[in-house]
N, C-alpha and C. Protein backbone atom coordinates (compact mmCIF):
# COMPACT_ATOMS: atom_id res chain seq x y z
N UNK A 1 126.31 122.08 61.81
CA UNK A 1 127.58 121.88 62.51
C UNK A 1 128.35 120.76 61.81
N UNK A 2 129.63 121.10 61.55
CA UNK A 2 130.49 119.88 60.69
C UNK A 2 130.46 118.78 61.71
N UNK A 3 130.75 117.44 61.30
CA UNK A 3 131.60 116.42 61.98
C UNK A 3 132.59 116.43 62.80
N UNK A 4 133.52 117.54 62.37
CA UNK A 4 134.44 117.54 63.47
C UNK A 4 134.14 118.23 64.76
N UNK A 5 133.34 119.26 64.28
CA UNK A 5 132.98 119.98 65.98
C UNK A 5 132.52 119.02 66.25
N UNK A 6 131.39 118.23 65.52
CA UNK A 6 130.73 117.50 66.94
C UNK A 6 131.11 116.52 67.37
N UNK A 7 132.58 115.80 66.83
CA UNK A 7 133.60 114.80 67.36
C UNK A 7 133.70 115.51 68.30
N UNK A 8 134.57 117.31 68.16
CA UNK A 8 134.81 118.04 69.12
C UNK A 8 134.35 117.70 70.54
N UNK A 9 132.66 118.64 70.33
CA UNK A 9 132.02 118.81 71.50
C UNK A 9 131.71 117.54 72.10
N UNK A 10 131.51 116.48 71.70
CA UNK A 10 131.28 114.90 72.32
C UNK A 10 132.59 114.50 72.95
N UNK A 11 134.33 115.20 72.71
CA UNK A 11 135.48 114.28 73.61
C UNK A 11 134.94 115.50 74.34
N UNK A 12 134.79 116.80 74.60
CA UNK A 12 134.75 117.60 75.56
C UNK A 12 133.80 117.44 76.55
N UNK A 13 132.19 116.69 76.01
CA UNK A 13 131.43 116.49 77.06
C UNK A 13 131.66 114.86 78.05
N UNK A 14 132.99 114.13 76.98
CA UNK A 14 133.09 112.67 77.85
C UNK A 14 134.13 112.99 79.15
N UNK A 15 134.43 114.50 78.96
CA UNK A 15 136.11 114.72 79.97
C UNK A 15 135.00 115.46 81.09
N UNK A 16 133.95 115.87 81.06
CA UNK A 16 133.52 116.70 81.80
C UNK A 16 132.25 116.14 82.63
N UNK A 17 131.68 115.30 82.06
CA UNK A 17 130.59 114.43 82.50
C UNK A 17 130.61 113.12 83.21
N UNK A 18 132.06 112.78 83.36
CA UNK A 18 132.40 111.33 84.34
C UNK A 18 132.82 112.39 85.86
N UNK A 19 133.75 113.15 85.70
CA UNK A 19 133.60 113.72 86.85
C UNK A 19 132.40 114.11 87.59
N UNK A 20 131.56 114.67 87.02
CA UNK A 20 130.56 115.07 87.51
C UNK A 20 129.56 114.23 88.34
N UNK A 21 129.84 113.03 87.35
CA UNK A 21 128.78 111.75 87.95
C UNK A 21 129.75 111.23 89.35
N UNK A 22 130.60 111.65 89.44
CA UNK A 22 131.89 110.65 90.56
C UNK A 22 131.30 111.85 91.81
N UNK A 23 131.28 113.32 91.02
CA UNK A 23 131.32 114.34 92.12
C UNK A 23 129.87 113.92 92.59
N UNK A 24 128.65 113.52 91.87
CA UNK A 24 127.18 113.45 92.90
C UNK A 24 127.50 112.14 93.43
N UNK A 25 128.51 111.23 93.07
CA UNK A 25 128.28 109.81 94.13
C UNK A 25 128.81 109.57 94.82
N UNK A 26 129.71 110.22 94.98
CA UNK A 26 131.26 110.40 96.41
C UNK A 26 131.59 111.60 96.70
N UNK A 27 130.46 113.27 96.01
CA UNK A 27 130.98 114.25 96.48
C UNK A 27 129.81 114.81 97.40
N UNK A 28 129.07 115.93 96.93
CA UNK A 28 127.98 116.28 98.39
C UNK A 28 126.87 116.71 97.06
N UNK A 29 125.87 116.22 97.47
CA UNK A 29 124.28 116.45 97.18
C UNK A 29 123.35 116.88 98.34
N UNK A 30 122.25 117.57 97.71
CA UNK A 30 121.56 118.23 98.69
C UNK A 30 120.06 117.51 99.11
N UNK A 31 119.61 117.19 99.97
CA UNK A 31 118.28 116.65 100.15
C UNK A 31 117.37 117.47 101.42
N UNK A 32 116.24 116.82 101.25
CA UNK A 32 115.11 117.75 102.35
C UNK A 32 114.98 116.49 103.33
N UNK A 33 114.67 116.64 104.83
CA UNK A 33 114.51 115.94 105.43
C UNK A 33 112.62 116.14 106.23
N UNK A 34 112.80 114.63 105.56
CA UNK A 34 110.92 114.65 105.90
C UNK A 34 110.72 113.86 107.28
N UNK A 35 109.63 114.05 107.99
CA UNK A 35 109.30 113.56 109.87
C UNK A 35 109.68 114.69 110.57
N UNK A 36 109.49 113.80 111.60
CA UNK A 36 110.12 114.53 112.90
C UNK A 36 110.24 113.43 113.63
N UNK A 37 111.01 112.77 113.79
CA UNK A 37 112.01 111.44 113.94
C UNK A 37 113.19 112.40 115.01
N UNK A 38 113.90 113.41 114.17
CA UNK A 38 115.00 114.01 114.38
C UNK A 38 115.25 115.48 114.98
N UNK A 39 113.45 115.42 115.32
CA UNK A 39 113.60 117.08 116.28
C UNK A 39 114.34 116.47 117.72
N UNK A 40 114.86 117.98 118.24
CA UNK A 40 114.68 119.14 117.73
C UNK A 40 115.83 119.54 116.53
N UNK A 41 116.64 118.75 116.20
CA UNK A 41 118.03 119.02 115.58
C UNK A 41 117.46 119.37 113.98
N UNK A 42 116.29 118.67 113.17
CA UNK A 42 115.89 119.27 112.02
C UNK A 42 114.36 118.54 112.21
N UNK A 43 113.87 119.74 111.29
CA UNK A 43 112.42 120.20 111.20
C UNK A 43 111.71 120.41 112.46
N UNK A 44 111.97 121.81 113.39
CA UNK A 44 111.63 121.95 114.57
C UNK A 44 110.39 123.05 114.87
N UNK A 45 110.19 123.17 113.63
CA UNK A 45 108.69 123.45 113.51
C UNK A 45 107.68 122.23 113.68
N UNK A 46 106.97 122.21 114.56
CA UNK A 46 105.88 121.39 114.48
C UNK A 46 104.90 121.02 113.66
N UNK A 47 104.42 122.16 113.11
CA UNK A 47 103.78 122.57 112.10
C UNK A 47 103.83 121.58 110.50
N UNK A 48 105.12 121.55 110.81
CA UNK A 48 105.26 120.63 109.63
C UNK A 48 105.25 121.61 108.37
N UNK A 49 105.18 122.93 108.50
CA UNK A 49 104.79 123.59 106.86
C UNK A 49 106.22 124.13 106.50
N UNK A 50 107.18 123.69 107.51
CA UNK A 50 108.90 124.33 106.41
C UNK A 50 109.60 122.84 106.77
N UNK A 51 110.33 122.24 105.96
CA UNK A 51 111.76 121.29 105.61
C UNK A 51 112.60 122.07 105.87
N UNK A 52 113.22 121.20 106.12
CA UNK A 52 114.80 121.64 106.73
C UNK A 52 115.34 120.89 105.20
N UNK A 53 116.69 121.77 104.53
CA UNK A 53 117.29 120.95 103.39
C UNK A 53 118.54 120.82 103.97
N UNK A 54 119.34 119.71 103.60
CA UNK A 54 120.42 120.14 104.21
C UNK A 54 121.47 119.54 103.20
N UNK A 55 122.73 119.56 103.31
CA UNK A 55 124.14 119.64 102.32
C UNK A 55 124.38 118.00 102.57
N UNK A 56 124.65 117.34 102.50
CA UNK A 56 124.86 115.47 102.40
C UNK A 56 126.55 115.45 101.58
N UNK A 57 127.32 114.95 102.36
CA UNK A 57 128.41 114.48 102.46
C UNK A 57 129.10 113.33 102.04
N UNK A 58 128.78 112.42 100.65
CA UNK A 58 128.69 111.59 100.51
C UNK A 58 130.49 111.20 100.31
N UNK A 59 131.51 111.74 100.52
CA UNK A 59 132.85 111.45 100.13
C UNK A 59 133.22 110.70 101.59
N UNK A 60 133.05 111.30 102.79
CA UNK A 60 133.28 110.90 103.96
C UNK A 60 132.98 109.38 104.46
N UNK A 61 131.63 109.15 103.63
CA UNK A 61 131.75 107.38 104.32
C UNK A 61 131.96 106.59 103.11
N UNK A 62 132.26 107.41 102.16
CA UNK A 62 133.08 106.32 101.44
C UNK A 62 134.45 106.07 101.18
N UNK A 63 135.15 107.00 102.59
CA UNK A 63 136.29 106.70 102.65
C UNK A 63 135.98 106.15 104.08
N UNK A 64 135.14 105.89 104.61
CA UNK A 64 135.13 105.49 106.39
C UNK A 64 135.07 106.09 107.09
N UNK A 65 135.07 107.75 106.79
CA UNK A 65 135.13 108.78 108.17
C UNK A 65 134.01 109.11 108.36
N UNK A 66 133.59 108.59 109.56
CA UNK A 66 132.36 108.80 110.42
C UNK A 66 132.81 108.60 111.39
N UNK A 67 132.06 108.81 112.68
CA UNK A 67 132.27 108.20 114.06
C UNK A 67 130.94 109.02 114.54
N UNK A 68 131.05 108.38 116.28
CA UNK A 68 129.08 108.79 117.01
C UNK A 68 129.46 110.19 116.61
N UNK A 69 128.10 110.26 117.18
CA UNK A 69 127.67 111.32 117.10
C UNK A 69 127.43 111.91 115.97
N UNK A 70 127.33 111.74 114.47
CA UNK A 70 127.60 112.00 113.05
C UNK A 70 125.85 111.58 113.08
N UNK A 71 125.33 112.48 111.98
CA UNK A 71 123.71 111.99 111.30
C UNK A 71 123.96 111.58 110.26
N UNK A 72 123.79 110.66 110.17
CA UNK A 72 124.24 109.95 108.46
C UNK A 72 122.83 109.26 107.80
N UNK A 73 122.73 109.77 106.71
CA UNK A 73 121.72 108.99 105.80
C UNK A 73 122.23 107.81 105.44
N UNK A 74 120.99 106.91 105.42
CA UNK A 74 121.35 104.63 105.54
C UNK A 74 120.15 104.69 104.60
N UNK A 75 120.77 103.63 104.23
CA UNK A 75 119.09 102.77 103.84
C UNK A 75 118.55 101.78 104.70
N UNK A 76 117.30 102.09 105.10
CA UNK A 76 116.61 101.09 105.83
C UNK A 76 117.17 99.77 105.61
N UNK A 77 117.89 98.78 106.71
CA UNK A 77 117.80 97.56 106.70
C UNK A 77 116.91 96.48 106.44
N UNK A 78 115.67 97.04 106.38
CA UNK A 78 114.03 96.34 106.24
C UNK A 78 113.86 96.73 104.60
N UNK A 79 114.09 97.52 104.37
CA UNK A 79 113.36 98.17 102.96
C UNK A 79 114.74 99.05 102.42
N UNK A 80 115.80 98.39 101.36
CA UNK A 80 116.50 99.26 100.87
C UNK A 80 116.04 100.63 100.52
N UNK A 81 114.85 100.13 99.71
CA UNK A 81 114.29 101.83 99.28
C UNK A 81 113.85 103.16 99.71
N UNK A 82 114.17 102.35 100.75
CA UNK A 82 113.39 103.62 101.78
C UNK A 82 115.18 104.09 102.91
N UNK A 83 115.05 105.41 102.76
CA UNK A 83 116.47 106.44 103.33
C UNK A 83 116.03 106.84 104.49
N UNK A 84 116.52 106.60 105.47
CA UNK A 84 116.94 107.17 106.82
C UNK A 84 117.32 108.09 107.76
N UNK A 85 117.09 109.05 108.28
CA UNK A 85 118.19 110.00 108.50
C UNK A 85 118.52 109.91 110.40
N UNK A 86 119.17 109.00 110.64
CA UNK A 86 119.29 108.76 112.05
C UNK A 86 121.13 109.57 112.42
N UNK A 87 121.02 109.20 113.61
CA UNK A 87 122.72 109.72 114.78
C UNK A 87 123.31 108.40 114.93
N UNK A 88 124.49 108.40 114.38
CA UNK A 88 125.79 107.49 115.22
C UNK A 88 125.83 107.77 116.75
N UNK A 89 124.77 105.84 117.24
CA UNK A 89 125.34 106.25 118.78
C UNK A 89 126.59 105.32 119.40
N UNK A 90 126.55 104.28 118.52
CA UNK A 90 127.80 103.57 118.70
C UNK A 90 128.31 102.39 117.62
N UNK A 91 129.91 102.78 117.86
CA UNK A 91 130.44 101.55 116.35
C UNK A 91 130.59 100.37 116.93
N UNK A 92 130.63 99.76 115.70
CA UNK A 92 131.28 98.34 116.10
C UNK A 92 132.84 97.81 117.05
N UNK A 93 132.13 97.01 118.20
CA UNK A 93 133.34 96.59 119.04
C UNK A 93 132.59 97.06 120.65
N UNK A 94 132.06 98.32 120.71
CA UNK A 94 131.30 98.74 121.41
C UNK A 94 129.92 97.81 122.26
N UNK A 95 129.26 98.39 123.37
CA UNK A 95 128.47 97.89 123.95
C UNK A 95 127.85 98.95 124.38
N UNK A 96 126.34 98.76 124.10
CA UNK A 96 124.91 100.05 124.29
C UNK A 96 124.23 99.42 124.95
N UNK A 97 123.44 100.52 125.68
CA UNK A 97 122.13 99.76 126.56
C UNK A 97 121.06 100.51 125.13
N UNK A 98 120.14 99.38 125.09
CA UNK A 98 118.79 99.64 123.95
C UNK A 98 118.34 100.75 125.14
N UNK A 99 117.66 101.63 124.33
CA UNK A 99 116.87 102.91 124.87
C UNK A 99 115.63 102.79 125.34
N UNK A 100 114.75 101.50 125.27
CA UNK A 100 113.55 101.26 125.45
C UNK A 100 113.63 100.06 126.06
N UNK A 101 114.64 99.41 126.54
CA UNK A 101 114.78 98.42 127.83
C UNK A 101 115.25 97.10 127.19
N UNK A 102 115.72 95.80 128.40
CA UNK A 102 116.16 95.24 128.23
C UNK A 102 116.00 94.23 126.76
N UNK A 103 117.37 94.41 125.98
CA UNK A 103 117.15 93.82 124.25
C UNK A 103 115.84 94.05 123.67
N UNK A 104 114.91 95.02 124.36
CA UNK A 104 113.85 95.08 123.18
C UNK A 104 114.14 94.96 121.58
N UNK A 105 113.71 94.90 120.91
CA UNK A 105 113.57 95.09 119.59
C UNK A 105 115.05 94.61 119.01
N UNK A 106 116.03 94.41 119.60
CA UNK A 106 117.20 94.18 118.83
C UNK A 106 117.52 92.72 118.08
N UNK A 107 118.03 93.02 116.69
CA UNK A 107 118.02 91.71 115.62
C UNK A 107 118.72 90.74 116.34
N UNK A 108 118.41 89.41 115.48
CA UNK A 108 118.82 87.96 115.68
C UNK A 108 120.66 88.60 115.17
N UNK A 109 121.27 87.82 115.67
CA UNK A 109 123.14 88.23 115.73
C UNK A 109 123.93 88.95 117.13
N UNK A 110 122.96 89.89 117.49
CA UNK A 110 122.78 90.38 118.35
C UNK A 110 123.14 89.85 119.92
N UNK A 111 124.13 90.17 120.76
CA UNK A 111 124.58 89.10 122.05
C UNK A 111 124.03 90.50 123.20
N UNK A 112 123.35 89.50 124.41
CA UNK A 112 123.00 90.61 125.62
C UNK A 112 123.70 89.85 126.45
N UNK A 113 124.80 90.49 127.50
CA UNK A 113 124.89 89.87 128.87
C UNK A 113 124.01 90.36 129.58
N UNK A 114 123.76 89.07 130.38
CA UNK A 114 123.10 89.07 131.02
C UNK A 114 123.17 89.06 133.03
N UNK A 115 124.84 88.82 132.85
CA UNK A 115 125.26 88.29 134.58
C UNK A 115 125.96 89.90 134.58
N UNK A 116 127.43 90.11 134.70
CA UNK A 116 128.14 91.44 135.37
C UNK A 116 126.94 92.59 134.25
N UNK A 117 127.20 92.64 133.14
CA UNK A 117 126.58 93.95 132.63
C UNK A 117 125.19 93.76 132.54
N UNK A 118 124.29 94.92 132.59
CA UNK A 118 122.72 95.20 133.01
C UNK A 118 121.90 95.79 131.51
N UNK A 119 121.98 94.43 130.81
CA UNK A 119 121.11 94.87 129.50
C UNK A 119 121.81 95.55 128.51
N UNK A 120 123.18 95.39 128.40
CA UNK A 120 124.01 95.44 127.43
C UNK A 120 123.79 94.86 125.81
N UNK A 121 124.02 95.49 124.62
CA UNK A 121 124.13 94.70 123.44
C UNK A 121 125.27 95.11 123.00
N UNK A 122 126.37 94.14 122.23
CA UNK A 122 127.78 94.10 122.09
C UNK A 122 127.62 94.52 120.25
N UNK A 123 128.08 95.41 119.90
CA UNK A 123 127.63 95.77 118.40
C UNK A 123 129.15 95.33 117.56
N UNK A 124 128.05 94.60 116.30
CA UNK A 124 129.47 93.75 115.89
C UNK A 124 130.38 94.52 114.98
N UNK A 125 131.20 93.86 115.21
CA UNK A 125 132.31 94.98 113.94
C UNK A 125 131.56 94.95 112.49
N UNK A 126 132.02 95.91 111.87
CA UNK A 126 131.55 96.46 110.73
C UNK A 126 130.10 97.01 110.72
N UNK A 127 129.42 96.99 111.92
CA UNK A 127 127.87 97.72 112.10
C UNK A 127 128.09 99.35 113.16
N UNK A 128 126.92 99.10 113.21
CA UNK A 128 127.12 100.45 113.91
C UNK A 128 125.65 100.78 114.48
N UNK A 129 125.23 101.66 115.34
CA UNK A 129 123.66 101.49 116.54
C UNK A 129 123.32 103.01 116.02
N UNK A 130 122.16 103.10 115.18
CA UNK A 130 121.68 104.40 114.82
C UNK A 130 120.45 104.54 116.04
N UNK A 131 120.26 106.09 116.37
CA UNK A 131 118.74 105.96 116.84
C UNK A 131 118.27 107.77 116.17
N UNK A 132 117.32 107.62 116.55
CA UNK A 132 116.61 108.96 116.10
C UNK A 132 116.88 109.92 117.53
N UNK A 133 116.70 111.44 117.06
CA UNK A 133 117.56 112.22 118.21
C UNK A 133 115.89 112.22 119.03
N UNK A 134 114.56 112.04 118.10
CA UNK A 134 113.43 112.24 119.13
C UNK A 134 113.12 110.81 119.85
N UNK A 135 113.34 110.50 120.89
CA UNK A 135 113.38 108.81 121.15
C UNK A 135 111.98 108.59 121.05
N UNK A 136 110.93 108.87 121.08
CA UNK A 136 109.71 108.26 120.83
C UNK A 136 109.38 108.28 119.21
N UNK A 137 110.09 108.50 118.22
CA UNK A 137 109.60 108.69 116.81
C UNK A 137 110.16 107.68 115.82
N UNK A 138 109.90 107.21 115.22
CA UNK A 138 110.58 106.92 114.57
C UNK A 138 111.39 105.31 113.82
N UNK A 139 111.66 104.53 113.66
CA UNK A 139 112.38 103.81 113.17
C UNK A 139 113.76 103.81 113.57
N UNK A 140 114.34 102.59 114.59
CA UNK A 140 115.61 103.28 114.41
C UNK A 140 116.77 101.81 115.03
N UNK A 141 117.86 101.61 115.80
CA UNK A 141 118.45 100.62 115.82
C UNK A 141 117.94 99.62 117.51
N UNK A 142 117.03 100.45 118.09
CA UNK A 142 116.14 99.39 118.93
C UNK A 142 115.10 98.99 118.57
N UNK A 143 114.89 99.10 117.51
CA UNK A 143 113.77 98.23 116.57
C UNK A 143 114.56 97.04 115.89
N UNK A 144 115.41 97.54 115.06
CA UNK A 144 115.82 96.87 113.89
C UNK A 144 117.40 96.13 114.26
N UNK A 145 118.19 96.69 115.37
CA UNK A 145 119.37 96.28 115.96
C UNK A 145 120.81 96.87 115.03
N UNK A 146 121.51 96.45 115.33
CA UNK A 146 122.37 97.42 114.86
C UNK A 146 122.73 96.89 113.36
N UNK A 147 123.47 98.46 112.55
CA UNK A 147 123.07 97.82 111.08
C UNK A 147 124.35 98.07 110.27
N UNK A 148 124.39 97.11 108.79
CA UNK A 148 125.99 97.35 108.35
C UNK A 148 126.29 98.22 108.31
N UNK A 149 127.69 98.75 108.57
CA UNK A 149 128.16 100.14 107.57
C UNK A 149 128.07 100.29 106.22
N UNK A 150 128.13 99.05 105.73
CA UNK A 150 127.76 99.68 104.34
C UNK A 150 126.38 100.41 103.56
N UNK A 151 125.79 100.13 104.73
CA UNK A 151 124.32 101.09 104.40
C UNK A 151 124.25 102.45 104.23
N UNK A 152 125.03 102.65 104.93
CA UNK A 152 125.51 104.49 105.39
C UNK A 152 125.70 105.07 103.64
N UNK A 153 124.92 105.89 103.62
CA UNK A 153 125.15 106.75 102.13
C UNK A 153 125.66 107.76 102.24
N UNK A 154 125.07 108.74 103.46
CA UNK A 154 126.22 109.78 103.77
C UNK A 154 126.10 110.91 105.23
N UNK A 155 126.94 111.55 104.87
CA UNK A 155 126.54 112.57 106.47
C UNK A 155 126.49 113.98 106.02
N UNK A 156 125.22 113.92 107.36
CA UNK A 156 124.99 115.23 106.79
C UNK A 156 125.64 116.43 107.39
N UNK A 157 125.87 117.32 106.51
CA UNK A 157 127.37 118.25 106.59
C UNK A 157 126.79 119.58 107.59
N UNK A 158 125.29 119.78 107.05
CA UNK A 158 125.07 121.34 107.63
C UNK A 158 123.53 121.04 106.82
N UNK A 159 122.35 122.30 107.88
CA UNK A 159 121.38 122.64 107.12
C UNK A 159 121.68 123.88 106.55
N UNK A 160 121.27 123.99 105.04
CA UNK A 160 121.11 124.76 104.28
C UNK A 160 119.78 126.12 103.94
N UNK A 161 118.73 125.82 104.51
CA UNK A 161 117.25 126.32 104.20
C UNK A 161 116.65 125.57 105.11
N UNK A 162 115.14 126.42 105.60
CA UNK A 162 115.66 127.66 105.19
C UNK A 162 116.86 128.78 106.12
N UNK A 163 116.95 129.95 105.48
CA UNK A 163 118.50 130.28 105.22
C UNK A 163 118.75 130.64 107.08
N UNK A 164 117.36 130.96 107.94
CA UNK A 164 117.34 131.46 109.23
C UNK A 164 117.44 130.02 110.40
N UNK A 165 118.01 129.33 109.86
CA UNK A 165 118.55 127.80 110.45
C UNK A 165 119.87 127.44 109.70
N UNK A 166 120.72 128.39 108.84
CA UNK A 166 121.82 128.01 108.64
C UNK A 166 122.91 127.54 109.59
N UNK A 167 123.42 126.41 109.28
CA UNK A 167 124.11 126.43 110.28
C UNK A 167 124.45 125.06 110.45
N UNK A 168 125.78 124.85 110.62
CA UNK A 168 126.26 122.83 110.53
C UNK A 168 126.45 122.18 111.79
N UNK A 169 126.02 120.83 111.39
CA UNK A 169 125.78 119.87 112.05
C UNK A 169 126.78 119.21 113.40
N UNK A 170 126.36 119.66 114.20
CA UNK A 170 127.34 119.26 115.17
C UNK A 170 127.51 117.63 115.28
N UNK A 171 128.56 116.91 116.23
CA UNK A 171 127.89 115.50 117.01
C UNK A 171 127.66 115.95 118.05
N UNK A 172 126.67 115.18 118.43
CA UNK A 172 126.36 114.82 119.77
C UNK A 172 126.41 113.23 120.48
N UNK A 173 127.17 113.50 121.82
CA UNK A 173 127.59 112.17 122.00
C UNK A 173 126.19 112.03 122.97
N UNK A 174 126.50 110.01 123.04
CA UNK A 174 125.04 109.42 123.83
C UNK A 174 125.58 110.12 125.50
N UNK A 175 124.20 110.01 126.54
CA UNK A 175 124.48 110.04 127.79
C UNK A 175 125.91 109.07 127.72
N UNK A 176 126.50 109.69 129.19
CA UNK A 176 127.69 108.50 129.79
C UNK A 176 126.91 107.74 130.52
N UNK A 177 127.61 106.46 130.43
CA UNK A 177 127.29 104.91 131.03
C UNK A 177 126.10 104.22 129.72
N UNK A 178 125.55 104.75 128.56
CA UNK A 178 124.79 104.55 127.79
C UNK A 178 126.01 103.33 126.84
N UNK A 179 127.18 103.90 126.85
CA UNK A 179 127.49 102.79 125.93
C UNK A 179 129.33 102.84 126.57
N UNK A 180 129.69 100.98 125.62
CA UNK A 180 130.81 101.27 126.98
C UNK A 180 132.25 100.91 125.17
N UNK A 181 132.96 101.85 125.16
CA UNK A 181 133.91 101.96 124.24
C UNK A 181 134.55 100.53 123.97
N UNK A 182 134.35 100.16 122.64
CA UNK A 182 135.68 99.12 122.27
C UNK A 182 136.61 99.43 122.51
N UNK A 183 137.80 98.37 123.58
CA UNK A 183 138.69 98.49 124.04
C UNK A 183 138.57 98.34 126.08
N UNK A 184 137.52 98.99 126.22
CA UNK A 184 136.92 99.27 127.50
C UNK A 184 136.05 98.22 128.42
N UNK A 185 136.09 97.21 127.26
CA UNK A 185 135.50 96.03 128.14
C UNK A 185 136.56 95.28 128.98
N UNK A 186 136.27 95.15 130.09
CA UNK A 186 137.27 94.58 131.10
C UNK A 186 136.31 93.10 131.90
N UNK A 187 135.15 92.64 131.14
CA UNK A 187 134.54 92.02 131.80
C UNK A 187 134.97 90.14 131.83
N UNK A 188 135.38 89.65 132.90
CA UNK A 188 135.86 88.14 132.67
C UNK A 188 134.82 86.97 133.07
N UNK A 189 134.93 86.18 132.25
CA UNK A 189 133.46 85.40 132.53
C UNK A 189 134.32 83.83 132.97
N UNK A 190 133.50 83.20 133.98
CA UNK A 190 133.77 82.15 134.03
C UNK A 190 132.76 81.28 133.08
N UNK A 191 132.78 79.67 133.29
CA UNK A 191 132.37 78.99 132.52
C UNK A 191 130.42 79.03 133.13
N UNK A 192 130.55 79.25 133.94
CA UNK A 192 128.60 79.61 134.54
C UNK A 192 128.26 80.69 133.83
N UNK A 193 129.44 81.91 133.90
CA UNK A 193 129.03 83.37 133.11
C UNK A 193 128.61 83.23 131.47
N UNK A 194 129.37 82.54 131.11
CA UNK A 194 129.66 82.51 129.66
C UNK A 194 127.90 81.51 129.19
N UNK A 195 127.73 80.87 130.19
CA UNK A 195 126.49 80.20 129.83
C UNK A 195 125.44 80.70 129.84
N UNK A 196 125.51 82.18 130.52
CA UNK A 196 124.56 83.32 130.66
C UNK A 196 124.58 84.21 129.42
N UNK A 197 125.39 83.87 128.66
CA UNK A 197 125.73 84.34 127.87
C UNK A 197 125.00 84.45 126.16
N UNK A 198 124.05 84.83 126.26
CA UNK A 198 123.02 83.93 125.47
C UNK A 198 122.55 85.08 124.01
N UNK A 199 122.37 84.82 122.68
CA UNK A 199 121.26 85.39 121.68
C UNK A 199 120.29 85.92 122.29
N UNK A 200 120.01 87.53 122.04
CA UNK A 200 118.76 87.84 122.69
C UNK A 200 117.88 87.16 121.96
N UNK A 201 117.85 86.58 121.06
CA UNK A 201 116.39 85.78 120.39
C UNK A 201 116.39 85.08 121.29
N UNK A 202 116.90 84.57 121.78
CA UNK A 202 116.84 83.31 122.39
C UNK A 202 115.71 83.07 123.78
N UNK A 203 116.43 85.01 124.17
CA UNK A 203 115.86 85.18 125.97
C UNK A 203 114.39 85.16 125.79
């Protein structure tokens, strides 16, 4: 092959190969989802002998569009290396009751009232409260408390395989009274309240 083709074929593979790398890091890649953390919604065989694969959405949270109810792959807050596949149950600004009782497991940053609201945690802006859809399984934001957005790698769009579970990903929102909307807090504290007002590390 002369020099010039392969000047050629090298500007043709530099025009065609940056896109490509932009399309797997902000466009959609496919992965298998391992546990059962997330039955019945994927891998609802017990059995454990079929994966669910499903389509991953990675353009959407890197423009910010998510909201509850969305399954988005994170990286563990404990262990970057290790990927996630939990439900948006509430964003930042918001207030959740932990699923396993009063502030269990929830991180140091973390605020519980304790006087008008009944085991409330106030989730801070720019985080967000993942849990697993099986509540006894799993790893999830009443362990670890609520976690940045920037962890979020992506959402998942639809399962793919196998092909007799095709079919995309709905949201699902938490029970009502489970969490109370930013904007929706109407609660006024006097100076006794506010002293109730405490770090769940603390309680």
């Amino acid at each position: 092959m002369s020099s010039s083709r392969v000047r050629a074929t090298l500007f043709r593979a530099l025009y065609v190969i940056p896109p490509a790398l932009v399309f797997l890091k902000f466009g959609y890649t496919v992965g298998s989802v391992n546990g059962r953390s997330m039955q019945p919604t994927f891998n609802p065989d017990s059995s454990g002998l079929r994966k669910d694969w499903v389509l991953l959405d990675r353009f959407s949270p890197a423009c910010g569009k998510y909201d509850v109810g969305d399954v988005v792959i994170l990286s563990s807050p404990s262990n970057p290396e290790m990927k996630l596949i939990k439900r948006i149950v509430a964003l930042g600004g918001d207030a959740i009751r932990p699923r396993h009782g009063p502030g269990e497991g929830v991180a140091p940053g973390s605020w519980i009232i304790k006087s008008q609201v009944d085991e409330y945690v106030r989730i801070p802006k720019g985080h967000c409260w993942v849990e697993s859809d099986e509540p006894y399984r799993g790893l999830d934001s009443n362990v670890f408390g609520p976690v940045p957005l920037g962890l979020i790698d992506a959402r998942v769009d639809r399962v793919i395989w196998p092909l007799d579970r095709f079919h995309k990903i709905n949201r699902i929102l938490p029970k009502p009274g489970r969490v109370v909307k930013s904007g929706r807090l109407t609660f006024e504290f006097d100076d006794a309240d506010d002293a109730k007002m405490v770090p769940i590390w603390k309680t």
